[in-house]
PDB file of N, CA and C in Angstrom:
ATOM      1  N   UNK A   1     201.255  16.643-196.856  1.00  0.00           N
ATOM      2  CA  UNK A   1     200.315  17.717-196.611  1.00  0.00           C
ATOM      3  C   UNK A   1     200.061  18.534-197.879  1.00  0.00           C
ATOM      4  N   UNK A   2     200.969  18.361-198.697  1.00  0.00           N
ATOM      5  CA  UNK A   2     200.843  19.413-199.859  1.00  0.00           C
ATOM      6  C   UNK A   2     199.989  18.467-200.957  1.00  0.00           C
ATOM      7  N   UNK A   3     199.003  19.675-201.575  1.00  0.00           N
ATOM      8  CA  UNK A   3     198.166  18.971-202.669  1.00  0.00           C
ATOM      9  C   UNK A   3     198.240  19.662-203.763  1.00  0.00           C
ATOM     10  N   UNK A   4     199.431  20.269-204.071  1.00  0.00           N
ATOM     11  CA  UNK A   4     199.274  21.097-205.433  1.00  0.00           C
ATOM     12  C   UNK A   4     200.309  20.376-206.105  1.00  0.00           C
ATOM     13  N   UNK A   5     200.626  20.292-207.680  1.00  0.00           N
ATOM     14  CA  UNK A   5     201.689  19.662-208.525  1.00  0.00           C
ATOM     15  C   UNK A   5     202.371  20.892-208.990  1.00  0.00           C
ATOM     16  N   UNK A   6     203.163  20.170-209.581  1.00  0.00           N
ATOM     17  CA  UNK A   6     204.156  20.873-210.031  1.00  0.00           C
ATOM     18  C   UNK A   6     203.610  21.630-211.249  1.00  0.00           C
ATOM     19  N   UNK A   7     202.950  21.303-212.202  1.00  0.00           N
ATOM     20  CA  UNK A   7     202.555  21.983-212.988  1.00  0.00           C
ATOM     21  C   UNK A   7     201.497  22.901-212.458  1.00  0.00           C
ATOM     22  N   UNK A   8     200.577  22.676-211.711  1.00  0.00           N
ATOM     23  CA  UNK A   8     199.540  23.142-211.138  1.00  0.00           C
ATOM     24  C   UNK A   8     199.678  24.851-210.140  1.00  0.00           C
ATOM     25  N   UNK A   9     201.021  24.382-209.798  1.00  0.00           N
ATOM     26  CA  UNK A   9     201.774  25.472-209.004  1.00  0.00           C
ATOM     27  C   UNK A   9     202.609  26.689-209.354  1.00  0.00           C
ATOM     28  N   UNK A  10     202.910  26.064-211.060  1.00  0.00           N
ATOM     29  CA  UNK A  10     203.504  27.336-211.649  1.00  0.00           C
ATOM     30  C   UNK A  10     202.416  27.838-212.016  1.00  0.00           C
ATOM     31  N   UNK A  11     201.330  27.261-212.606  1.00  0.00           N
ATOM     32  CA  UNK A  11     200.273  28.506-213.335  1.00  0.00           C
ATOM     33  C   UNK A  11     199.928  29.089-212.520  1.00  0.00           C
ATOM     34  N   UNK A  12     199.411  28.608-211.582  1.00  0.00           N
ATOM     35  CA  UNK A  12     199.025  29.981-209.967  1.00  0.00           C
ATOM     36  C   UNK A  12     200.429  30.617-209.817  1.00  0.00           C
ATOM     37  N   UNK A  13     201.527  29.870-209.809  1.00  0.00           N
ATOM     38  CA  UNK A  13     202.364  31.130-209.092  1.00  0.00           C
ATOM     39  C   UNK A  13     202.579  32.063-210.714  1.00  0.00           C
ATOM     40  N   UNK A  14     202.484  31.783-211.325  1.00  0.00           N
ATOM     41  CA  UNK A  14     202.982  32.811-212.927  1.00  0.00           C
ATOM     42  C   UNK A  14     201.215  33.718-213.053  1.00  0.00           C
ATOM     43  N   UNK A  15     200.372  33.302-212.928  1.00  0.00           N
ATOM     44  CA  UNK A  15     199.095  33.788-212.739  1.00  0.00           C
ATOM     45  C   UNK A  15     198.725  34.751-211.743  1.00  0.00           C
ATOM     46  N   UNK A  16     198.872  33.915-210.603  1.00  0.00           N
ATOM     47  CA  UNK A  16     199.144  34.914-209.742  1.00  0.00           C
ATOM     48  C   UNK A  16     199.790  36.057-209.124  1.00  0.00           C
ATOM     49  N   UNK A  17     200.949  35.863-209.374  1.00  0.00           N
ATOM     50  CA  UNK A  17     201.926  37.424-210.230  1.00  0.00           C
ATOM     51  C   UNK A  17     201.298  38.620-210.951  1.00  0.00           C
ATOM     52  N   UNK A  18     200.767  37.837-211.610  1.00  0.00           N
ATOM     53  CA  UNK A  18     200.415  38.873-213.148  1.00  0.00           C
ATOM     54  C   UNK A  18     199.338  39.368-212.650  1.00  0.00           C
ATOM     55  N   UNK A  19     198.133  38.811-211.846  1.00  0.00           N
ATOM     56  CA  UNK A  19     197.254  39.393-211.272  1.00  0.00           C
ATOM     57  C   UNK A  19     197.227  40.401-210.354  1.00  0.00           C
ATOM     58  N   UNK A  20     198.096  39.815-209.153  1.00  0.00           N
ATOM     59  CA  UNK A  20     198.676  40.813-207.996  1.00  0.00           C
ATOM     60  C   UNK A  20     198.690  42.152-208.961  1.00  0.00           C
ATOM     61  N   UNK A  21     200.107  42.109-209.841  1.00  0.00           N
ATOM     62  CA  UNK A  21     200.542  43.157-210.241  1.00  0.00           C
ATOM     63  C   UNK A  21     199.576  44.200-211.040  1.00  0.00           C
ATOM     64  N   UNK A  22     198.776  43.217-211.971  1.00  0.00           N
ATOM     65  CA  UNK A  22     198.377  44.278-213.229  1.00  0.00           C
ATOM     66  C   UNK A  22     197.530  45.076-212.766  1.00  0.00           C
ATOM     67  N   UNK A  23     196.338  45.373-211.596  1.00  0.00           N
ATOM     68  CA  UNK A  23     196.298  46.346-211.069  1.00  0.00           C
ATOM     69  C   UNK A  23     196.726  47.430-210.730  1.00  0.00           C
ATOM     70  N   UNK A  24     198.043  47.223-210.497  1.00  0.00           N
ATOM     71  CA  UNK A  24     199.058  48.239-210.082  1.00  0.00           C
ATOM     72  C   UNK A  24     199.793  49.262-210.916  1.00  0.00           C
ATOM     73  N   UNK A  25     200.402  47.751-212.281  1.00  0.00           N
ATOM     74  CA  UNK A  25     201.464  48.482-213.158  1.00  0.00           C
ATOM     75  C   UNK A  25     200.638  48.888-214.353  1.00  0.00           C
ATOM     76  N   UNK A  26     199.152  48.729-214.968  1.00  0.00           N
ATOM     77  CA  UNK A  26     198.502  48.925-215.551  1.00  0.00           C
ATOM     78  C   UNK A  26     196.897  49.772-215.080  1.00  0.00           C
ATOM     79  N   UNK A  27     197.262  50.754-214.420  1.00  0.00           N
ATOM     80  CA  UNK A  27     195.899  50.997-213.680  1.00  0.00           C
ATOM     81  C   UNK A  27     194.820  51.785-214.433  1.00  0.00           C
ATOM     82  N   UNK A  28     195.494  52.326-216.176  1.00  0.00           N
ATOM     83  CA  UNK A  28     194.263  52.764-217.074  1.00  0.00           C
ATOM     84  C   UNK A  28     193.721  51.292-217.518  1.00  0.00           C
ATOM     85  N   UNK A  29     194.110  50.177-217.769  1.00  0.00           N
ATOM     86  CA  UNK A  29     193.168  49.026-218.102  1.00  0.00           C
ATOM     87  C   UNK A  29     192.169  48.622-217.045  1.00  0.00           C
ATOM     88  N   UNK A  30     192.544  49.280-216.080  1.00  0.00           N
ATOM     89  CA  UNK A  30     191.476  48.205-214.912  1.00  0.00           C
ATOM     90  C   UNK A  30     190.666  49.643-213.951  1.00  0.00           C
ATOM     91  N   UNK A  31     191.038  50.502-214.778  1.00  0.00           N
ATOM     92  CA  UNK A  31     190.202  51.712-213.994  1.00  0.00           C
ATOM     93  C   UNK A  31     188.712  51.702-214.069  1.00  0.00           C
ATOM     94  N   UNK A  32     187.907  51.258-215.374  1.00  0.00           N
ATOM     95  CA  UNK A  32     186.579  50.973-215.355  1.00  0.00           C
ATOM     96  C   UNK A  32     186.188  50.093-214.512  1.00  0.00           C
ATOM     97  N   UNK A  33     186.890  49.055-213.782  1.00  0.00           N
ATOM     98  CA  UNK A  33     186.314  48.112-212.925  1.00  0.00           C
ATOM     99  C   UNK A  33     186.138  48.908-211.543  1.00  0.00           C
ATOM    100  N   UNK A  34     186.822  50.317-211.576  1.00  0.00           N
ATOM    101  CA  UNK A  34     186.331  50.827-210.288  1.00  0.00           C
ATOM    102  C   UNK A  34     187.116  49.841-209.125  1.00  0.00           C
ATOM    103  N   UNK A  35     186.485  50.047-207.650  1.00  0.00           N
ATOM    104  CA  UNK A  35     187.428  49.632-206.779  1.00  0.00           C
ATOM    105  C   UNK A  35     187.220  48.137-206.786  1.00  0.00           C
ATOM    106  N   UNK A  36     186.320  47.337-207.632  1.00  0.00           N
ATOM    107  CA  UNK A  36     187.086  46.064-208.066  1.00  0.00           C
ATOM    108  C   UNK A  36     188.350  45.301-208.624  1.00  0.00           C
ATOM    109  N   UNK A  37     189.324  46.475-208.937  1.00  0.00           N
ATOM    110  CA  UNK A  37     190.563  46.485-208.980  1.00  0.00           C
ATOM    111  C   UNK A  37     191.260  45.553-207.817  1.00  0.00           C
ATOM    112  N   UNK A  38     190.526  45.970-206.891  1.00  0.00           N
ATOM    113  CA  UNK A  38     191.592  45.213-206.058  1.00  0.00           C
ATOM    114  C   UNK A  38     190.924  43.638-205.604  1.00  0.00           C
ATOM    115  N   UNK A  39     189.921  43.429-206.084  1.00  0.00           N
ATOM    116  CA  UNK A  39     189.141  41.687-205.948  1.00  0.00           C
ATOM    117  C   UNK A  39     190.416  41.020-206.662  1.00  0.00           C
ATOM    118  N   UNK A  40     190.807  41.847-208.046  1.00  0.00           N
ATOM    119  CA  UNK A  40     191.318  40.967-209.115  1.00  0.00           C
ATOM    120  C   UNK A  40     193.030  40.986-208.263  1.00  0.00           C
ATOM    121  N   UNK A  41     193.124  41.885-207.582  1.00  0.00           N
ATOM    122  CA  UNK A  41     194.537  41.474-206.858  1.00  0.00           C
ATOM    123  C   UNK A  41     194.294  40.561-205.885  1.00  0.00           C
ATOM    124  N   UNK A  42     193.359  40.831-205.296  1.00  0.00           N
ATOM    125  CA  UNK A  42     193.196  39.530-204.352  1.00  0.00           C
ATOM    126  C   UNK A  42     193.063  37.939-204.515  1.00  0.00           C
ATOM    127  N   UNK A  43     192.422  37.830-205.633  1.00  0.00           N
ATOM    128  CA  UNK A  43     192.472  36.953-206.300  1.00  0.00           C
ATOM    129  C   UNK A  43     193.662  36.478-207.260  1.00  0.00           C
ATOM    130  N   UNK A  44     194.667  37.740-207.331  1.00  0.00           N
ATOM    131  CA  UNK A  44     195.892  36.880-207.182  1.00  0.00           C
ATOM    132  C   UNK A  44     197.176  36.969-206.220  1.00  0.00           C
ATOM    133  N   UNK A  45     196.457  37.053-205.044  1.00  0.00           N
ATOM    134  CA  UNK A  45     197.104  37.280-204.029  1.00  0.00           C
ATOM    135  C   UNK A  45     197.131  36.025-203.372  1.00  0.00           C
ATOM    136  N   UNK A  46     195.604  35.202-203.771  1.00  0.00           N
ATOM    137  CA  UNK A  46     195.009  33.702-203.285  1.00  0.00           C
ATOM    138  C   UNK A  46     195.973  33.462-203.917  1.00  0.00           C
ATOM    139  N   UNK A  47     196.272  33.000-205.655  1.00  0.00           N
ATOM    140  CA  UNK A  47     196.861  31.983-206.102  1.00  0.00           C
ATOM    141  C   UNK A  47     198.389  32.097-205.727  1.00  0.00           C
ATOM    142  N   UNK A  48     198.656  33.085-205.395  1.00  0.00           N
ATOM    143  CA  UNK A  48     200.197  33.354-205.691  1.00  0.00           C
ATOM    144  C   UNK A  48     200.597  32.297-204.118  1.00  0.00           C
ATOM    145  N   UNK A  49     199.835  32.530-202.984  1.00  0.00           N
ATOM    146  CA  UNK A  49     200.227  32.341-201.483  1.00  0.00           C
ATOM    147  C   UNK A  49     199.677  30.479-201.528  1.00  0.00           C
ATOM    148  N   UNK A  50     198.096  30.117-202.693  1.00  0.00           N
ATOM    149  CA  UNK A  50     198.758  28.975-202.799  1.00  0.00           C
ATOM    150  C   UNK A  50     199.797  28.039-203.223  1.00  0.00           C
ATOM    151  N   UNK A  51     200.059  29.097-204.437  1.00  0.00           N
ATOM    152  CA  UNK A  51     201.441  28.284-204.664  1.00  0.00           C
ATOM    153  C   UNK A  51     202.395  28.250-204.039  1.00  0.00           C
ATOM    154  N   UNK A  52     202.681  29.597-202.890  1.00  0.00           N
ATOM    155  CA  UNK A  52     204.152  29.261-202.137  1.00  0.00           C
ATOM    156  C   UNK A  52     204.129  28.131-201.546  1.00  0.00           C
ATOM    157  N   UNK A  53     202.849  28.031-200.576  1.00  0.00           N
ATOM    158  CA  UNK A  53     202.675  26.849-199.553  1.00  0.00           C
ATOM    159  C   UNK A  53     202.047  25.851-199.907  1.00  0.00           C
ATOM    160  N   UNK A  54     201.770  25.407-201.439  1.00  0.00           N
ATOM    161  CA  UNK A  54     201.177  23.893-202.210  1.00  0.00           C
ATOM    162  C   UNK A  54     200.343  23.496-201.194  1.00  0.00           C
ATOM    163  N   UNK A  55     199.275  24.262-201.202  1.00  0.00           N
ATOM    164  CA  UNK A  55     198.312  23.800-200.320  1.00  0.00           C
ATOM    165  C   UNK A  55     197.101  25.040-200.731  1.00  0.00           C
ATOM    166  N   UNK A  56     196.260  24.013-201.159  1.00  0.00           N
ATOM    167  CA  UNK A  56     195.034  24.706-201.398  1.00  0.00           C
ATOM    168  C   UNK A  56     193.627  24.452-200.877  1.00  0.00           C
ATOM    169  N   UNK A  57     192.994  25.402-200.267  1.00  0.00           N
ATOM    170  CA  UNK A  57     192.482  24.924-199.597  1.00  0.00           C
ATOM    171  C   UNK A  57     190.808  24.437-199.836  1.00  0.00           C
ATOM    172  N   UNK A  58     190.730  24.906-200.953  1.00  0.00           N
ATOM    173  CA  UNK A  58     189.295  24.059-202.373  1.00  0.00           C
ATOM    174  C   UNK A  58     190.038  22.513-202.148  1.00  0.00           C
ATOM    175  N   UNK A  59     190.830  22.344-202.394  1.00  0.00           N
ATOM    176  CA  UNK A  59     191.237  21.315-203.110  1.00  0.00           C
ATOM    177  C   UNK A  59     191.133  20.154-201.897  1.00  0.00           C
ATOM    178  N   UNK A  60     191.280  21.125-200.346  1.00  0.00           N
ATOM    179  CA  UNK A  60     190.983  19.683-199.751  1.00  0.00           C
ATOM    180  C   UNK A  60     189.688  19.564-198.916  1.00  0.00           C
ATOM    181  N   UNK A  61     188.813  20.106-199.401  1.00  0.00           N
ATOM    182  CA  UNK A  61     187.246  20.505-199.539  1.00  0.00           C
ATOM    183  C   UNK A  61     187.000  19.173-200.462  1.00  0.00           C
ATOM    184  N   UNK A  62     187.416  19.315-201.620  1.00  0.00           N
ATOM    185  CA  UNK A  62     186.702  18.357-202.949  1.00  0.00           C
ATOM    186  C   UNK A  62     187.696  17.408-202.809  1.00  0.00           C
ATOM    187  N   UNK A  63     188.845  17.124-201.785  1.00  0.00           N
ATOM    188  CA  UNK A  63     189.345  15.453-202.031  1.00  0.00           C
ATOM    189  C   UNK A  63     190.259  15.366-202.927  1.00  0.00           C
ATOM    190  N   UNK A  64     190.721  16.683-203.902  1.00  0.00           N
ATOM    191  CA  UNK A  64     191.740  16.758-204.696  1.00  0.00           C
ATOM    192  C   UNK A  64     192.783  16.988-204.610  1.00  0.00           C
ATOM    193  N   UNK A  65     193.663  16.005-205.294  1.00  0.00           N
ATOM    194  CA  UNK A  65     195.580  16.331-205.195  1.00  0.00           C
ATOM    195  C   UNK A  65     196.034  16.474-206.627  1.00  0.00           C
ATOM    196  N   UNK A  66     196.883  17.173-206.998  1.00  0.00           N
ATOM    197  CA  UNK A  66     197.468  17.428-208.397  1.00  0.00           C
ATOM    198  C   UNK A  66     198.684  17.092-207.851  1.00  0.00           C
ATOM    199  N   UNK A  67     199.370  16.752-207.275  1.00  0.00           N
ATOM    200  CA  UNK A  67     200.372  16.453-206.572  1.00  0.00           C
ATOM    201  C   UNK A  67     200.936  14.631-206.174  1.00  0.00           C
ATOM    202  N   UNK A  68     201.890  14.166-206.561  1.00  0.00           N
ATOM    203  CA  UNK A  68     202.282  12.707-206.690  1.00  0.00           C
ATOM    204  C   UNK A  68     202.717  12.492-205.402  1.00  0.00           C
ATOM    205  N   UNK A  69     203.031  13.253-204.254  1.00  0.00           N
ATOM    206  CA  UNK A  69     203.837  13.120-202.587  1.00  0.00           C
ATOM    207  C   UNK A  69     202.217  12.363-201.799  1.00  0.00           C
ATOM    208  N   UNK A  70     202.563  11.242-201.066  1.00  0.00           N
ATOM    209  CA  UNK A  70     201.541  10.418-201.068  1.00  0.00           C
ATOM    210  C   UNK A  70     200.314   9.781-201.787  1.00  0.00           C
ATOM    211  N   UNK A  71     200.570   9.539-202.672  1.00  0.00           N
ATOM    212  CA  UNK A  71     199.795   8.711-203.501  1.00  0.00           C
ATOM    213  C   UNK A  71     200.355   7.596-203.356  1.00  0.00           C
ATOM    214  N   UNK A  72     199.499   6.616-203.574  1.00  0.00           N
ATOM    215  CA  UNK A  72     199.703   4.846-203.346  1.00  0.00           C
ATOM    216  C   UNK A  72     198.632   4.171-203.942  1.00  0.00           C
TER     217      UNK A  72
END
């Protein structure tokens, strides 16, 4: 069921971290974006929750696996 790799899964989950957060722990850099601040957490709120559960759900829209668990 899972379509994310291993490499594929740390950059969302290390990406997605940094996103969640830097809204938060940096809020004079992202104050000009106004309450788009929080798109950019959400958007790493997506990557972070795909990486827990290696399952993305673009990816099985377009037929894509970064992931070697069933391949043949």
């Amino acid at each position: 069921m899972a379509n994310i790799g291993s490499l594929d899964r740390a950059v969302r989950f290390v990406l997605g971290a940094a996103l969640l957060a830097a809204p938060f722990v940096l809020p004079a850099m992202f104050a000009p974006l106004g309450q788009w601040r929080f798109a950019v957490a959400g958007v790493g709120a997506v990557l972070f929750a795909t990486a827990v559960f290696r399952i993305c759900p673009a990816y099985m829209l377009f037929g894509i696996r970064t992931c070697a668990i069933g391949k043949a």
